[in-house]
C-alpha atoms as a PDB file:
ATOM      1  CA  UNK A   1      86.811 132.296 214.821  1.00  0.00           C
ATOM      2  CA  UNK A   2      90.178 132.979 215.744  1.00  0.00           C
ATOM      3  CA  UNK A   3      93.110 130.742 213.597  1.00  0.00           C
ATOM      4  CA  UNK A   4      95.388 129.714 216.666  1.00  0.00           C
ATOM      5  CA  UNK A   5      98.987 129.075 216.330  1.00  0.00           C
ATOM      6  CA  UNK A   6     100.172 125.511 216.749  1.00  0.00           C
ATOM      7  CA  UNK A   7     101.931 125.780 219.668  1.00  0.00           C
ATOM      8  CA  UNK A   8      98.919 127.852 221.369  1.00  0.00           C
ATOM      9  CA  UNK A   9      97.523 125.231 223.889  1.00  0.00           C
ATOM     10  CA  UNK A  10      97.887 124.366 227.183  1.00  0.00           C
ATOM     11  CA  UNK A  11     100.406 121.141 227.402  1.00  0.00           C
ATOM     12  CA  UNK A  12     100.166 120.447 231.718  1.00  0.00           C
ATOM     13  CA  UNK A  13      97.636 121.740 233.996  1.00  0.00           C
ATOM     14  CA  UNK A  14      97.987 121.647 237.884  1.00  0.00           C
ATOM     15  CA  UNK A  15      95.513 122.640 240.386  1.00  0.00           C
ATOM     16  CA  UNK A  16      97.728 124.064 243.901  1.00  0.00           C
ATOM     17  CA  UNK A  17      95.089 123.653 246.748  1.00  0.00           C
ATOM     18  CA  UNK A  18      97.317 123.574 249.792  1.00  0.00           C
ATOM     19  CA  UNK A  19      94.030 123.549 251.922  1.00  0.00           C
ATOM     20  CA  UNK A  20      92.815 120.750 250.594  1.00  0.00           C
ATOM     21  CA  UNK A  21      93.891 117.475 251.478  1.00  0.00           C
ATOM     22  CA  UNK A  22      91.792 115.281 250.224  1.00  0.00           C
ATOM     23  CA  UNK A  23      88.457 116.214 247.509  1.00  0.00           C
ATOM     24  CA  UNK A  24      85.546 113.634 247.793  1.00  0.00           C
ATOM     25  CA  UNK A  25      85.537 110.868 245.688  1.00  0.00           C
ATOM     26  CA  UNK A  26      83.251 112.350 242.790  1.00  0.00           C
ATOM     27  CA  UNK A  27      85.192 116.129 242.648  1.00  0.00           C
ATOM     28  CA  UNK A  28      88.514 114.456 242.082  1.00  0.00           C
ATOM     29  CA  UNK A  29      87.023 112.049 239.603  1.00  0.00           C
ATOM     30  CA  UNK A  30      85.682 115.560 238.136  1.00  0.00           C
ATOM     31  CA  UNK A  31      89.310 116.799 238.267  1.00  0.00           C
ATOM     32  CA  UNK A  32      90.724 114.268 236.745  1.00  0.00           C
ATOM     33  CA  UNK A  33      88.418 113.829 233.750  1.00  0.00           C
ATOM     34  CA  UNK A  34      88.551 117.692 233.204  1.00  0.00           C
ATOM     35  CA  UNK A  35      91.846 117.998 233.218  1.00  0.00           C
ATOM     36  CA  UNK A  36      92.140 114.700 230.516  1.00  0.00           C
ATOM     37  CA  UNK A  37      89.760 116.270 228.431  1.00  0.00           C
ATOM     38  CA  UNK A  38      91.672 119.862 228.173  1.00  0.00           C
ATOM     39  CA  UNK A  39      95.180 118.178 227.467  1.00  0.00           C
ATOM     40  CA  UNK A  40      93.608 116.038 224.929  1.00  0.00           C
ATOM     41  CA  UNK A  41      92.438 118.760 223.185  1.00  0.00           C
ATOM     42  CA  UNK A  42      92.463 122.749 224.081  1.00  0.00           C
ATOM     43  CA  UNK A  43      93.226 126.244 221.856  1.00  0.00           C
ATOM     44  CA  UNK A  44      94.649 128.718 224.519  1.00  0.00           C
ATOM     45  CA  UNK A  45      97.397 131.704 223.561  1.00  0.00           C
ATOM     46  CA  UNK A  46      98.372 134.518 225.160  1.00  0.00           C
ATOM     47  CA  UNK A  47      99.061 137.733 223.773  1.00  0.00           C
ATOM     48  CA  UNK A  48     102.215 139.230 225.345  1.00  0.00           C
ATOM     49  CA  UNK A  49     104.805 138.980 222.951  1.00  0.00           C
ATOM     50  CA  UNK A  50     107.374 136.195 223.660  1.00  0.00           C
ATOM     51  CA  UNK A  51     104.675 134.253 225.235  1.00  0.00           C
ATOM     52  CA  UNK A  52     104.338 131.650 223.085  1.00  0.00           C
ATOM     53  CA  UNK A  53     103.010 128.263 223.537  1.00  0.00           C
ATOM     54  CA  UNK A  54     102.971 125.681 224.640  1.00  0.00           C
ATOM     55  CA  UNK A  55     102.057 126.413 228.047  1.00  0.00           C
ATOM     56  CA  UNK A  56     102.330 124.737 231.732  1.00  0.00           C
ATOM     57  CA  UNK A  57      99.607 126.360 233.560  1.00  0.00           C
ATOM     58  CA  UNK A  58      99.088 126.550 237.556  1.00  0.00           C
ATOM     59  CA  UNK A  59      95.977 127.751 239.168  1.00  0.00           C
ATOM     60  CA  UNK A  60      95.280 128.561 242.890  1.00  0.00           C
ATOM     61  CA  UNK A  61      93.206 130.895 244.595  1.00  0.00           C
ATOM     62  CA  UNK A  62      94.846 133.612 246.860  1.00  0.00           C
ATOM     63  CA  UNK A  63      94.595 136.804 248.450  1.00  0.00           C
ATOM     64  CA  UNK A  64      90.643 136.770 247.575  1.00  0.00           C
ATOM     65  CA  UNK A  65      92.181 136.494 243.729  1.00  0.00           C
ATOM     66  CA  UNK A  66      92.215 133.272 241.250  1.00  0.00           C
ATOM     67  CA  UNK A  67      95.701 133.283 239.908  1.00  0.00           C
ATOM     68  CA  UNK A  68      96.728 131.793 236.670  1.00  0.00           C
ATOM     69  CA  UNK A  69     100.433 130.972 236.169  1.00  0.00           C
ATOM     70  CA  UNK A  70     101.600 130.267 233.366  1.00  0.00           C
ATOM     71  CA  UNK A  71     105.569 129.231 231.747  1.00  0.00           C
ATOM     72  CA  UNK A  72     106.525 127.465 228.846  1.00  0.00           C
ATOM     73  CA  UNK A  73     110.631 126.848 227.314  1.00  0.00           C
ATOM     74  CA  UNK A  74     109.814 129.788 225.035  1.00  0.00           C
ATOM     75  CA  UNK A  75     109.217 132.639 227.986  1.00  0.00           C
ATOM     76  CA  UNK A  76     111.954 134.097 229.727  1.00  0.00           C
ATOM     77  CA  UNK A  77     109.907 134.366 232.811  1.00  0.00           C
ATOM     78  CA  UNK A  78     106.447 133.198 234.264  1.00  0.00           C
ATOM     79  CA  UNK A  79     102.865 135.424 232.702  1.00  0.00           C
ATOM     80  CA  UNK A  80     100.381 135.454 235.748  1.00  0.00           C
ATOM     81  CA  UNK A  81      96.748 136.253 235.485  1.00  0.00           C
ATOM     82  CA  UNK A  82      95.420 137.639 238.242  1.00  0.00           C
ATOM     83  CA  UNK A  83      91.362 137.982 238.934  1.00  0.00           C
ATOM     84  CA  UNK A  84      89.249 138.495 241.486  1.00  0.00           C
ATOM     85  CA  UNK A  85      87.386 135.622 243.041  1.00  0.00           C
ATOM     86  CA  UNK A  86      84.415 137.894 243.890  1.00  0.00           C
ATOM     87  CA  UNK A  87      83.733 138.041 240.322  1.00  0.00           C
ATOM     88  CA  UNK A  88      83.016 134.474 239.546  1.00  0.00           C
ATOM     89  CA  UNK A  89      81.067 133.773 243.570  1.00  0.00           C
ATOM     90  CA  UNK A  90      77.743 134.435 242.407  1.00  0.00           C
ATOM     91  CA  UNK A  91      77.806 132.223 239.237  1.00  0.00           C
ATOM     92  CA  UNK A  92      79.776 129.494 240.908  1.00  0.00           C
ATOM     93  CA  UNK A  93      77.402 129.598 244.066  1.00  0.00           C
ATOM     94  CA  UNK A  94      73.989 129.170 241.337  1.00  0.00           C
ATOM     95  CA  UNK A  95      76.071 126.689 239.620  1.00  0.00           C
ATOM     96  CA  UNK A  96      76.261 124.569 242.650  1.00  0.00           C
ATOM     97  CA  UNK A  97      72.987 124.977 243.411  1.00  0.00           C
ATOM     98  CA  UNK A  98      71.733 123.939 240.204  1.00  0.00           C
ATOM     99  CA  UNK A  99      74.278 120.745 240.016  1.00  0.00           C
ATOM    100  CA  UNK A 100      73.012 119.678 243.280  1.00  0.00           C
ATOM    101  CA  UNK A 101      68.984 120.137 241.856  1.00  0.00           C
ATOM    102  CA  UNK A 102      69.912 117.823 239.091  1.00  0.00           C
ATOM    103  CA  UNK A 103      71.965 115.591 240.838  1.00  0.00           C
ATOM    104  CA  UNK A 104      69.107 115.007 243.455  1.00  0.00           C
ATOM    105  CA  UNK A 105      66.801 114.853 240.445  1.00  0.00           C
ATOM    106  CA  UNK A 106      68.775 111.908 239.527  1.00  0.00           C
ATOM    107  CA  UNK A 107      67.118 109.793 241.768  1.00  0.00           C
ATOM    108  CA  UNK A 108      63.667 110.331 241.405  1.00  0.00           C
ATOM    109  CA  UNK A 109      62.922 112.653 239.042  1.00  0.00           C
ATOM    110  CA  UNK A 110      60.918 112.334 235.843  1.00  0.00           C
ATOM    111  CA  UNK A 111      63.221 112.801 232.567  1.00  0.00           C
ATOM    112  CA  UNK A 112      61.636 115.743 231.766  1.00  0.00           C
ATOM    113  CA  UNK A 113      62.142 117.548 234.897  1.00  0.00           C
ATOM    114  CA  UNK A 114      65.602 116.149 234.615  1.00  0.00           C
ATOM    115  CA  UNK A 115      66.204 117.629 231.072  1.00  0.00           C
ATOM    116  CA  UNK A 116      65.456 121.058 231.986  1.00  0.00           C
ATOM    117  CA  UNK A 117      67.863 120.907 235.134  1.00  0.00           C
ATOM    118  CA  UNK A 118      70.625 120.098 233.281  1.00  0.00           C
ATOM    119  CA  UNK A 119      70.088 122.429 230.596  1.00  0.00           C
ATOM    120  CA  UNK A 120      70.030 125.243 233.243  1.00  0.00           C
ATOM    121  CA  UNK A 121      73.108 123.393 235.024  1.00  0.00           C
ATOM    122  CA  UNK A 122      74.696 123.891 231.220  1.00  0.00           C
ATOM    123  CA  UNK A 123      73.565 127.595 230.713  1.00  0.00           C
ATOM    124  CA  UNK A 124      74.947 128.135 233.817  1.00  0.00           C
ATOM    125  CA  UNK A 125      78.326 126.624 233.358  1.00  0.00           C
ATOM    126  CA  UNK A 126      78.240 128.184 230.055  1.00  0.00           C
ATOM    127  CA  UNK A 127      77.985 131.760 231.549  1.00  0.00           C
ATOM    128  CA  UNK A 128      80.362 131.065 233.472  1.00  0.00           C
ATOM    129  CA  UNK A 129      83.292 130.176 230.856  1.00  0.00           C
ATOM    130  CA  UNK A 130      81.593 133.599 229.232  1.00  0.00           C
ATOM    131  CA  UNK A 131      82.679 135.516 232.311  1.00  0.00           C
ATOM    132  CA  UNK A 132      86.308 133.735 232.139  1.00  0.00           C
ATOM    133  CA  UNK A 133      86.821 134.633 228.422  1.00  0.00           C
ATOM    134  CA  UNK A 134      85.982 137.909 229.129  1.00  0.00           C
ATOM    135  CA  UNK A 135      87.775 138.506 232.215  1.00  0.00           C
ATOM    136  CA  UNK A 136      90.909 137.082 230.271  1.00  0.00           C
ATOM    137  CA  UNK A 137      90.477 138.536 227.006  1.00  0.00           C
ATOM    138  CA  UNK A 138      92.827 141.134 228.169  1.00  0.00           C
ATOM    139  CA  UNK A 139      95.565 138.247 229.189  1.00  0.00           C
ATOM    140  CA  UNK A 140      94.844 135.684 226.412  1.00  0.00           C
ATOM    141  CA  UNK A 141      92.621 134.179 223.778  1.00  0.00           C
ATOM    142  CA  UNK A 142      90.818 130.532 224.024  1.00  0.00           C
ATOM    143  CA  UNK A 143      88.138 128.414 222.276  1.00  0.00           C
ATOM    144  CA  UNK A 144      84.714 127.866 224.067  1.00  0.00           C
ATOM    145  CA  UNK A 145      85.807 124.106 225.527  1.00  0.00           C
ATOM    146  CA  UNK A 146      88.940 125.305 226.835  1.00  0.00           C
ATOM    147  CA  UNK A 147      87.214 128.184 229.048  1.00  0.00           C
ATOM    148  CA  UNK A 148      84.260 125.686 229.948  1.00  0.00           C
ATOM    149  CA  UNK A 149      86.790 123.148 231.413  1.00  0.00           C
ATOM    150  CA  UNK A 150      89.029 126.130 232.894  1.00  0.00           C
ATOM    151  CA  UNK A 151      85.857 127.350 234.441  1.00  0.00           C
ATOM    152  CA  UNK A 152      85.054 123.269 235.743  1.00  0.00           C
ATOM    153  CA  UNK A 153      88.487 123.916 237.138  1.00  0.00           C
ATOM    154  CA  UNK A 154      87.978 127.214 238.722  1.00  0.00           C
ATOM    155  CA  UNK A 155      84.646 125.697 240.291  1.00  0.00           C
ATOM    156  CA  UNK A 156      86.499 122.564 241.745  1.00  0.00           C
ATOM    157  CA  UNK A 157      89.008 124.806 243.587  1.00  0.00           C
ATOM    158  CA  UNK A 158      86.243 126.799 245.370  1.00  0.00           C
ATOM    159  CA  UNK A 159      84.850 123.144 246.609  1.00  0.00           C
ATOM    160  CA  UNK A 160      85.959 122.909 250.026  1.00  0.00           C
END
């Protein structure tokens, strides 16, 4: 367990999708709540020196490459994170496939049918915070909820 400082979190989070003008009703709710949920409560730091926390954090997708910006009144200048997108396709692609199983298991299915959907749609989500963390781990350091709900994020920019 790693004893974060207390000015290691993320204090604003903003999603730049210039090619999207408008989500569907449901992914912005998804957004929304995601993004409420990581404010309200999220461990993040990175590990350049004089990179301290807390941080206002941008991310986009460009150049085939998920960028995460981050500043914060203690940095003299902006810390990106750059990653490939290609690395998280496959997972996100399974992971959409897998939310729309359960979601048309909503309507019809039997519960127990239903509970083993969404504990695949959870593995899945939760290998794909795994592959975040370590793609980062270079960059930064972050409890398990905060890479879930950066991953959520991640997933909602690839939604076209």
């Amino acid at each position: 367990m790693i004893d974060f400082p207390t000015d290691a979190y993320i204090a604003t989070m903003t999603l730049d999708d210039p090619h999207v003008l408008r989500r569907a009703e449901h992914v912005e709710q998804e957004r929304r709540i995601t993004i409420a949920d990581l404010l309200r409560s999220n461990q993040f730091s990175l590990l350049a020196e004089d990179a301290q926390g807390p941080y206002d954090v941008t991310l986009s997708l460009y150049d085939n490459r998920l960028h995460i910006h981050l500043t914060s009144s203690a940095m003299a200048e902006p810390y990106v994170i750059k990653m490939p997108v290609a690395a998280f396709r496959g997972i996100i692609k399974d992971y959409f496939l897998m939310c729309e199983s359960y979601f048309d298991a909503l309507k019809h299915a039997d519960p127990y049918k239903l509970q083993a959907l969404d504990m695949g749609r959870r593995g899945m989500h939760n290998e794909g915070s795994e592959l975040l963390t370590n793609l980062i781990k270079e960059h930064a350091v972050m409890d398990f909820d905060t890479s879930r709900r950066l991953f959520t994020l991640i997933c909602v920019l690839h939604i076209r």
